[in-house]
PDB file of N, CA and C in Angstrom:
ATOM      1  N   UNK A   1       0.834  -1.184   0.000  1.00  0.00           N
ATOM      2  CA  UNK A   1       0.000   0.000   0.000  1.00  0.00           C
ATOM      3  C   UNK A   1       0.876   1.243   0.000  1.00  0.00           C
ATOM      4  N   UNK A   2       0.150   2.497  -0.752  1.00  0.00           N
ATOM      5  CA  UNK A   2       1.141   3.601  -0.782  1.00  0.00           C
ATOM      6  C   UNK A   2       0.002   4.799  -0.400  1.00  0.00           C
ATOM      7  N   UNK A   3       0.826   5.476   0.423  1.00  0.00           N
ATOM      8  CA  UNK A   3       0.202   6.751   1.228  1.00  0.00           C
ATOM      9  C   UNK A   3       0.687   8.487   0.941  1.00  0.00           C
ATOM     10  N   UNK A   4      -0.266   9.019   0.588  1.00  0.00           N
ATOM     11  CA  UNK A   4       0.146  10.644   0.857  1.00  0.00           C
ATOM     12  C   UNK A   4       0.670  10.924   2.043  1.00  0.00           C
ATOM     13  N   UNK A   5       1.399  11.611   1.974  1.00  0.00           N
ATOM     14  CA  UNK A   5       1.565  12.422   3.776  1.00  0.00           C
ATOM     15  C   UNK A   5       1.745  13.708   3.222  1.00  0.00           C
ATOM     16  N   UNK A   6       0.501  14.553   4.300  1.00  0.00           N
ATOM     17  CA  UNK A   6       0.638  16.101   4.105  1.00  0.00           C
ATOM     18  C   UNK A   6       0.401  16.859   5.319  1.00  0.00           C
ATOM     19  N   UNK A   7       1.505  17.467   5.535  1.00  0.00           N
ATOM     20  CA  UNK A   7       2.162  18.102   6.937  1.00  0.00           C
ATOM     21  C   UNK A   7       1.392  19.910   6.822  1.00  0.00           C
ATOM     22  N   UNK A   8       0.743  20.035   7.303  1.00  0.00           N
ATOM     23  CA  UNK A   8      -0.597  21.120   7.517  1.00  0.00           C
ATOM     24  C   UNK A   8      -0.270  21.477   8.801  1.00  0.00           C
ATOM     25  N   UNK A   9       0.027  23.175   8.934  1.00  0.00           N
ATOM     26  CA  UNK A   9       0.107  23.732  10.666  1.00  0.00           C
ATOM     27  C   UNK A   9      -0.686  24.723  10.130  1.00  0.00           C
ATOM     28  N   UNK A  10      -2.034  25.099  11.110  1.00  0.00           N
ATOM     29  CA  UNK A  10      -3.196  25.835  11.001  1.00  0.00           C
ATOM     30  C   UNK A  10      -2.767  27.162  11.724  1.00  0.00           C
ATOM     31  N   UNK A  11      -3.585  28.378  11.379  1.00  0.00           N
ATOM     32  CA  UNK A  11      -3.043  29.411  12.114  1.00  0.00           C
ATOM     33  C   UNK A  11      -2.427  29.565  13.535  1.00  0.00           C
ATOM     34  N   UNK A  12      -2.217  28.657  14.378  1.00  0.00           N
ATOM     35  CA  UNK A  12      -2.310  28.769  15.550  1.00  0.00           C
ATOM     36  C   UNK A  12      -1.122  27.936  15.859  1.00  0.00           C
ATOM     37  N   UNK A  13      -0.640  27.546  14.824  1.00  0.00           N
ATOM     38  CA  UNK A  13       1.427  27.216  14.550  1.00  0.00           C
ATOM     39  C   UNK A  13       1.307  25.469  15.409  1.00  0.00           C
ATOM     40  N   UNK A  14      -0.226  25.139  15.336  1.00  0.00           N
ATOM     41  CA  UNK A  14      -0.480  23.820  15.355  1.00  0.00           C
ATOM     42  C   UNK A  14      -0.246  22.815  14.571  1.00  0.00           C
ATOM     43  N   UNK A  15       0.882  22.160  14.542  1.00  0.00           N
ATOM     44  CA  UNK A  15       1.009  21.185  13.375  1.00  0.00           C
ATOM     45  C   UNK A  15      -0.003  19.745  12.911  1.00  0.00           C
ATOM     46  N   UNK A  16      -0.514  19.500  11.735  1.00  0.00           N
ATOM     47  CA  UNK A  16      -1.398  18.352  11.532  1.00  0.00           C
ATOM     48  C   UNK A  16      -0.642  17.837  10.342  1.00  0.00           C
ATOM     49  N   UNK A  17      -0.621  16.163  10.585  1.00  0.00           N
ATOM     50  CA  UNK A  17      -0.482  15.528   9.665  1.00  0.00           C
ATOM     51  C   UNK A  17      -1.825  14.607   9.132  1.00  0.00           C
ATOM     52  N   UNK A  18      -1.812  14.446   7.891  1.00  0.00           N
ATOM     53  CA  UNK A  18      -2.920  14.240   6.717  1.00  0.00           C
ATOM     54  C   UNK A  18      -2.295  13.397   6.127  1.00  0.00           C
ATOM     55  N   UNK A  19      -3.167  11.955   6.070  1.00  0.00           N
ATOM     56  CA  UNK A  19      -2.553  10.556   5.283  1.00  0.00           C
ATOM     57  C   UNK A  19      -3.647  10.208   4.496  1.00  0.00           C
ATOM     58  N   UNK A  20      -3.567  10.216   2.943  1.00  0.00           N
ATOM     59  CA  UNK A  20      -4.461   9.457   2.304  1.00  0.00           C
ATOM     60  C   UNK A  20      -4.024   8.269   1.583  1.00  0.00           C
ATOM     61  N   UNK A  21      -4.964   6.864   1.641  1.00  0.00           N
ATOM     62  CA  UNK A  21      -4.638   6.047   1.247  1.00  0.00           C
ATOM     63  C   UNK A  21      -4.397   5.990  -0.468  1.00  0.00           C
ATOM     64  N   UNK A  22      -3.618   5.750  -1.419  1.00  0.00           N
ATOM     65  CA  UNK A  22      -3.755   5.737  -2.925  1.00  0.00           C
ATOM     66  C   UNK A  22      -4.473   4.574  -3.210  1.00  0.00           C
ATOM     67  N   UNK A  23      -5.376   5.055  -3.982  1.00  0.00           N
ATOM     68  CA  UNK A  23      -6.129   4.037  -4.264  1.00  0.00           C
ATOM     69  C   UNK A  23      -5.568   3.215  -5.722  1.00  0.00           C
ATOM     70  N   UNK A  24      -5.481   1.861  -6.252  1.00  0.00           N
ATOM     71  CA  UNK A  24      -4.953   1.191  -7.308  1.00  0.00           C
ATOM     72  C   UNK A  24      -5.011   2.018  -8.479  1.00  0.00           C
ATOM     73  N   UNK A  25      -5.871   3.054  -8.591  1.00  0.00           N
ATOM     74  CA  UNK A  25      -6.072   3.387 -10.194  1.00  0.00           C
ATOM     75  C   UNK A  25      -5.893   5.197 -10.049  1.00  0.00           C
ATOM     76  N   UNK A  26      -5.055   5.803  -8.785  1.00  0.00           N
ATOM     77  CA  UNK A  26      -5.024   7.146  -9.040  1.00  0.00           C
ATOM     78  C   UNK A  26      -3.353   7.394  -8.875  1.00  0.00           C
ATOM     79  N   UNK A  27      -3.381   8.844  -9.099  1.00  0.00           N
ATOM     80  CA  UNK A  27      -1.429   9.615  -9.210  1.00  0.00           C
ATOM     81  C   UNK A  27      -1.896  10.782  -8.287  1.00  0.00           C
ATOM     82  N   UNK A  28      -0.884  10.931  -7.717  1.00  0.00           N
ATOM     83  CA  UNK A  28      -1.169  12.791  -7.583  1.00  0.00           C
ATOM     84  C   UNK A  28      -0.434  13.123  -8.137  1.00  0.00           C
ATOM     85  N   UNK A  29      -0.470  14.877  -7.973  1.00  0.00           N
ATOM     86  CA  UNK A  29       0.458  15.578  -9.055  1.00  0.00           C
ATOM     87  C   UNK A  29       0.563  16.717  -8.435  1.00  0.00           C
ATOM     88  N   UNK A  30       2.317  17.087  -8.173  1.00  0.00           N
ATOM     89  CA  UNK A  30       2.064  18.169  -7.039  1.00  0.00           C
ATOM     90  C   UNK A  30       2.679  19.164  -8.351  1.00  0.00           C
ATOM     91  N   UNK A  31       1.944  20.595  -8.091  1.00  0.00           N
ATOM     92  CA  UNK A  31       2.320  21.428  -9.227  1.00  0.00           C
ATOM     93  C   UNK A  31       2.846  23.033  -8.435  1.00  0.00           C
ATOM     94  N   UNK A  32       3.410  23.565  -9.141  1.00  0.00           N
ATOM     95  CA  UNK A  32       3.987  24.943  -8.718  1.00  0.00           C
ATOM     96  C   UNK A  32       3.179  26.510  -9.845  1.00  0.00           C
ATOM     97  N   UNK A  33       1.874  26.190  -8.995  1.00  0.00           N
ATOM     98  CA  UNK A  33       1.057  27.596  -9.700  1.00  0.00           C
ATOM     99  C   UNK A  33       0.503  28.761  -8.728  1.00  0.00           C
ATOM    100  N   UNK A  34       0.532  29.903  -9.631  1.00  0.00           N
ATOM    101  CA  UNK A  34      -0.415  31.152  -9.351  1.00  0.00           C
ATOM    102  C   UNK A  34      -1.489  30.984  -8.169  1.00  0.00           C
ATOM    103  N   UNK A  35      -2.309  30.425  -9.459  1.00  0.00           N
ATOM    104  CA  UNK A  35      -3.824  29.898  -8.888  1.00  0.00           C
ATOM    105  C   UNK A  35      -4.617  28.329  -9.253  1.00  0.00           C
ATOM    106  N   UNK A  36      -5.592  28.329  -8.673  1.00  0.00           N
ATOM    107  CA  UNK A  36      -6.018  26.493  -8.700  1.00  0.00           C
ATOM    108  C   UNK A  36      -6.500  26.505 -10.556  1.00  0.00           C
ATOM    109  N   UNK A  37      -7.126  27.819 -11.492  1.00  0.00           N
ATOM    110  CA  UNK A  37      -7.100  27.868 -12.651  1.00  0.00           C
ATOM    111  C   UNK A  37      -5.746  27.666 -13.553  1.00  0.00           C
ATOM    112  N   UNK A  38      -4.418  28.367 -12.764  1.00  0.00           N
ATOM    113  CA  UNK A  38      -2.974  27.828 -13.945  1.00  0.00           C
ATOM    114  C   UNK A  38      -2.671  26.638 -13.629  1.00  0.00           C
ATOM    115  N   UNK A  39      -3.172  25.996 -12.165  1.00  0.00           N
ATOM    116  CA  UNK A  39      -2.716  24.492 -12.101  1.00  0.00           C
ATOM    117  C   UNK A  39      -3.643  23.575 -13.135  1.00  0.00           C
ATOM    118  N   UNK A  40      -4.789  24.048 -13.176  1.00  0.00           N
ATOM    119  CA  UNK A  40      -5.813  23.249 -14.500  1.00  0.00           C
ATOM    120  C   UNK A  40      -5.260  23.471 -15.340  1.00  0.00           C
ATOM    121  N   UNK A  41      -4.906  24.476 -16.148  1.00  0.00           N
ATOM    122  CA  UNK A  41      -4.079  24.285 -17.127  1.00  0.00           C
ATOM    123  C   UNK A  41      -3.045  23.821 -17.376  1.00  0.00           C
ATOM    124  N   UNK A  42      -2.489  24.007 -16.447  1.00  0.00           N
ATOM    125  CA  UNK A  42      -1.120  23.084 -16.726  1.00  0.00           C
ATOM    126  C   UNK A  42      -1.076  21.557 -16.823  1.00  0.00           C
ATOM    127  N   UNK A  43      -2.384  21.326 -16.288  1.00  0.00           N
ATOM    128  CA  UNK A  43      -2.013  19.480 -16.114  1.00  0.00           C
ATOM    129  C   UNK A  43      -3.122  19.250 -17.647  1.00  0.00           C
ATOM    130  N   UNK A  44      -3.934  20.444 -18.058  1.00  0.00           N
ATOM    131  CA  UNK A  44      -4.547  20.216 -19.603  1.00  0.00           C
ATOM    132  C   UNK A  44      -3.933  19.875 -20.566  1.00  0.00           C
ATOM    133  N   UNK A  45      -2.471  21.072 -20.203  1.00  0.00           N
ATOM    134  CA  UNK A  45      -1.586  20.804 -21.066  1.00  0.00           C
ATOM    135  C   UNK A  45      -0.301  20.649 -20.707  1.00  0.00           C
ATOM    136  N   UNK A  46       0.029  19.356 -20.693  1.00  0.00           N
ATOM    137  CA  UNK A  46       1.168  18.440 -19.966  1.00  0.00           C
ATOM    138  C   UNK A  46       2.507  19.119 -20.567  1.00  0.00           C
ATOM    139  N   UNK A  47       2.663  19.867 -21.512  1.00  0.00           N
ATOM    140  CA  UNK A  47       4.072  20.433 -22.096  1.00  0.00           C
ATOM    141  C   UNK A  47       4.344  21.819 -21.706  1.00  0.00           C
ATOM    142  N   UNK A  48       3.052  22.179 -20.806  1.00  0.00           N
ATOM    143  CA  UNK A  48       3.659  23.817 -19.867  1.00  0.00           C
ATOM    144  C   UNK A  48       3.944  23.370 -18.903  1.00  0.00           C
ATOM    145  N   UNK A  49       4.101  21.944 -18.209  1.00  0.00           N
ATOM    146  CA  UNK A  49       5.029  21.691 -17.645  1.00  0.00           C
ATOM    147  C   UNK A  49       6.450  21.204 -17.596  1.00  0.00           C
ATOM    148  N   UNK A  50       6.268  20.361 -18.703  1.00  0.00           N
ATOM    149  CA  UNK A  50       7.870  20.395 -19.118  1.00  0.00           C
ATOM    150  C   UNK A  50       8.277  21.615 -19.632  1.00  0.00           C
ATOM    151  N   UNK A  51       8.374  22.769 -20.220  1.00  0.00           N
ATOM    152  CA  UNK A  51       9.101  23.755 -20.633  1.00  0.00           C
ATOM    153  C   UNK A  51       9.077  24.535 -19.412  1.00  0.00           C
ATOM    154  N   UNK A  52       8.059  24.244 -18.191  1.00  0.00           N
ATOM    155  CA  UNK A  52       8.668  25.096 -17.079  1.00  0.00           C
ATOM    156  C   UNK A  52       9.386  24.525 -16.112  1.00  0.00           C
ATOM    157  N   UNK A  53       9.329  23.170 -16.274  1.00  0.00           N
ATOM    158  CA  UNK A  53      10.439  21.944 -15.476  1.00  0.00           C
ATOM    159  C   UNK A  53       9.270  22.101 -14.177  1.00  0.00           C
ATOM    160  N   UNK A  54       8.078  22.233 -14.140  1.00  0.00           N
ATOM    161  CA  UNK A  54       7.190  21.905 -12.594  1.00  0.00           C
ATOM    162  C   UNK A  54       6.370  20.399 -12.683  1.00  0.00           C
ATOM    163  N   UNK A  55       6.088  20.698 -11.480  1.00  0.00           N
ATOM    164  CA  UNK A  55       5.480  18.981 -11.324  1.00  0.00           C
ATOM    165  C   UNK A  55       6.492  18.147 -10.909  1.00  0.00           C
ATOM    166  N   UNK A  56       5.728  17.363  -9.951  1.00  0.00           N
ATOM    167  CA  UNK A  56       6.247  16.028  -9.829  1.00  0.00           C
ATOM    168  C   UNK A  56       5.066  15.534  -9.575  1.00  0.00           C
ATOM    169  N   UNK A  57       4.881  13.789 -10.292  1.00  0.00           N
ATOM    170  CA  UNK A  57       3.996  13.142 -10.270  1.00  0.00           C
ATOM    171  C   UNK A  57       4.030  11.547  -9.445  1.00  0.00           C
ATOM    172  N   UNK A  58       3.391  11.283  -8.433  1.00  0.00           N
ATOM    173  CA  UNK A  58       3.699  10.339  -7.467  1.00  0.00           C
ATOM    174  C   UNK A  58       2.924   9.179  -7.852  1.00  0.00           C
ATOM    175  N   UNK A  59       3.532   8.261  -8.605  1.00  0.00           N
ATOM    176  CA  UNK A  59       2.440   7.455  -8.961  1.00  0.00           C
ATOM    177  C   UNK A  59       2.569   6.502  -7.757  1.00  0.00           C
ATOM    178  N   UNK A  60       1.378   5.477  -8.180  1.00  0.00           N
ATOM    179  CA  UNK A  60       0.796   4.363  -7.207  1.00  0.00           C
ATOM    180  C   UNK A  60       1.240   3.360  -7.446  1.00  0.00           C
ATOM    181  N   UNK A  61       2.786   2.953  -7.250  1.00  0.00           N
ATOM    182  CA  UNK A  61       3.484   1.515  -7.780  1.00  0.00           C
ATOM    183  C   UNK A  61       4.537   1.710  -6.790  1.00  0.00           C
ATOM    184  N   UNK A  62       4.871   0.221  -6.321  1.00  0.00           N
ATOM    185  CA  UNK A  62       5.715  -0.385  -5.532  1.00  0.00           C
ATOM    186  C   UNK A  62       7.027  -0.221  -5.814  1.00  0.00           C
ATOM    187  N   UNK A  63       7.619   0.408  -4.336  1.00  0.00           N
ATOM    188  CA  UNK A  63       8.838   1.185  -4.575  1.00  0.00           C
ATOM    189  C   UNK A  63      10.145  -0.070  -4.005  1.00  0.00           C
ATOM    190  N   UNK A  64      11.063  -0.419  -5.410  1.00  0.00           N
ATOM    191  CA  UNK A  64      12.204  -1.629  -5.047  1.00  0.00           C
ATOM    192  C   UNK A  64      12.600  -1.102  -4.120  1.00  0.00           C
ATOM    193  N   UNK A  65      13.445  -2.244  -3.425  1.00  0.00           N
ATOM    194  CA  UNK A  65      14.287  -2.436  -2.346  1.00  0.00           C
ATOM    195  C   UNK A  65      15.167  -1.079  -2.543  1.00  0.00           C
ATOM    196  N   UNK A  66      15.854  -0.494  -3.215  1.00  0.00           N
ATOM    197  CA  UNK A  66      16.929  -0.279  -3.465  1.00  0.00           C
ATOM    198  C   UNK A  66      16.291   1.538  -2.947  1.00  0.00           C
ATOM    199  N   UNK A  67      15.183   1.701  -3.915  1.00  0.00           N
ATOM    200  CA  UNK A  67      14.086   3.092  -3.730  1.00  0.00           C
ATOM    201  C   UNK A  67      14.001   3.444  -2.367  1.00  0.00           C
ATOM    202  N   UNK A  68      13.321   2.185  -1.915  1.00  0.00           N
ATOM    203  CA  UNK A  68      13.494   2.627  -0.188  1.00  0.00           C
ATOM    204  C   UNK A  68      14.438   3.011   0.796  1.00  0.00           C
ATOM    205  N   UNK A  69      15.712   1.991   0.402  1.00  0.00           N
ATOM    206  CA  UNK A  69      16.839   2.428   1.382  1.00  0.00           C
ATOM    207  C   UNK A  69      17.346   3.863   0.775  1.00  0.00           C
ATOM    208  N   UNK A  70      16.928   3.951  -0.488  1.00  0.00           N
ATOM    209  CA  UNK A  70      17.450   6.018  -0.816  1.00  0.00           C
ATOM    210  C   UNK A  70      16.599   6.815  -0.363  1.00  0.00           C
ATOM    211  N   UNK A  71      15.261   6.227   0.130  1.00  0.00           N
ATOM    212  CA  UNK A  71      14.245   7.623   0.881  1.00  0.00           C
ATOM    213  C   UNK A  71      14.550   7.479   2.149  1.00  0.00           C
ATOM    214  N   UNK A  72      14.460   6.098   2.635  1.00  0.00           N
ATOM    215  CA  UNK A  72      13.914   6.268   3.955  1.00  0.00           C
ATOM    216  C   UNK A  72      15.508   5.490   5.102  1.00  0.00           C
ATOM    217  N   UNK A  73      16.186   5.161   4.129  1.00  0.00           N
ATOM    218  CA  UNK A  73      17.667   4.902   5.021  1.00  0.00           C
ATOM    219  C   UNK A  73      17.914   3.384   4.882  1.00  0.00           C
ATOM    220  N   UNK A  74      19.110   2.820   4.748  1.00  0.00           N
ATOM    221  CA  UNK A  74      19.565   1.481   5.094  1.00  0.00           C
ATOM    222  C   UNK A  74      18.333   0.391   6.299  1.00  0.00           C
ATOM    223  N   UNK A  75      17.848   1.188   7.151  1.00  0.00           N
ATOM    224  CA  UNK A  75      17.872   0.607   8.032  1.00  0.00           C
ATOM    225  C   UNK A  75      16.288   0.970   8.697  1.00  0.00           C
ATOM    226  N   UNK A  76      15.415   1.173   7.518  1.00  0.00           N
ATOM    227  CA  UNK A  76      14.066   1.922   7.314  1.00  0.00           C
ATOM    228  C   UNK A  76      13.574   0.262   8.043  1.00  0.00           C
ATOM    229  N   UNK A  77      13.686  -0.516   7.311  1.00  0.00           N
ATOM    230  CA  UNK A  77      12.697  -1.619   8.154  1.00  0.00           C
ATOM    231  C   UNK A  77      13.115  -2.225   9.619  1.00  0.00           C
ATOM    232  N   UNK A  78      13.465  -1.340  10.485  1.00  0.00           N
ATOM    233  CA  UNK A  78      13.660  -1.319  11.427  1.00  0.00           C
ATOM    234  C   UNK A  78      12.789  -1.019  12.198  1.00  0.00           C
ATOM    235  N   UNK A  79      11.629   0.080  11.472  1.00  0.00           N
ATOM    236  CA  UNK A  79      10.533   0.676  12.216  1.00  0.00           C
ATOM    237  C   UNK A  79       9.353   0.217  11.759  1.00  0.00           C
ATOM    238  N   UNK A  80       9.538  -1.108  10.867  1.00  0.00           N
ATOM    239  CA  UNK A  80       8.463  -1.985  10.403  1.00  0.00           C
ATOM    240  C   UNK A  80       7.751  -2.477  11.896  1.00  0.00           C
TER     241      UNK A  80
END
């Protein structure tokens, strides 16, 4: 299973963390816009993001052995 994590502190310098489960058939797509209208466009049209180098897209597939020990450390299944 693969999870969002989104680290949210509300006016009051309260920190919240936010986990959504990915479901088999979705991506997110984190984008660098204006407003929630240039982020629609941009994902309309997938080549104003490559010529502006934004986006990264997190798909929903199983990350090798090798993926994990580069995110999360040698010694990540330790806290399995």
């Amino acid at each position: 299973m693969q999870f969002l994590i989104r680290h949210i502190t509300d006016s009051t310098g309260h920190p919240f963390t936010h986990v959504t489960k990915a479901r088999e058939n979705e991506t997110y797509t984190v984008i660098e816009a204006e407003s929630k209208e240039e982020a629609e466009r941009m994902v309309k049209e997938p080549r104003m993001l490559a010529n502006r180098g934004l986006g990264t897209t997190i798909k929903h597939e199983r990350f090798t052995e090798e993926e994990k020990e580069t995110l999360f450390g040698k010694d990540y299944k330790k806290g399995q």
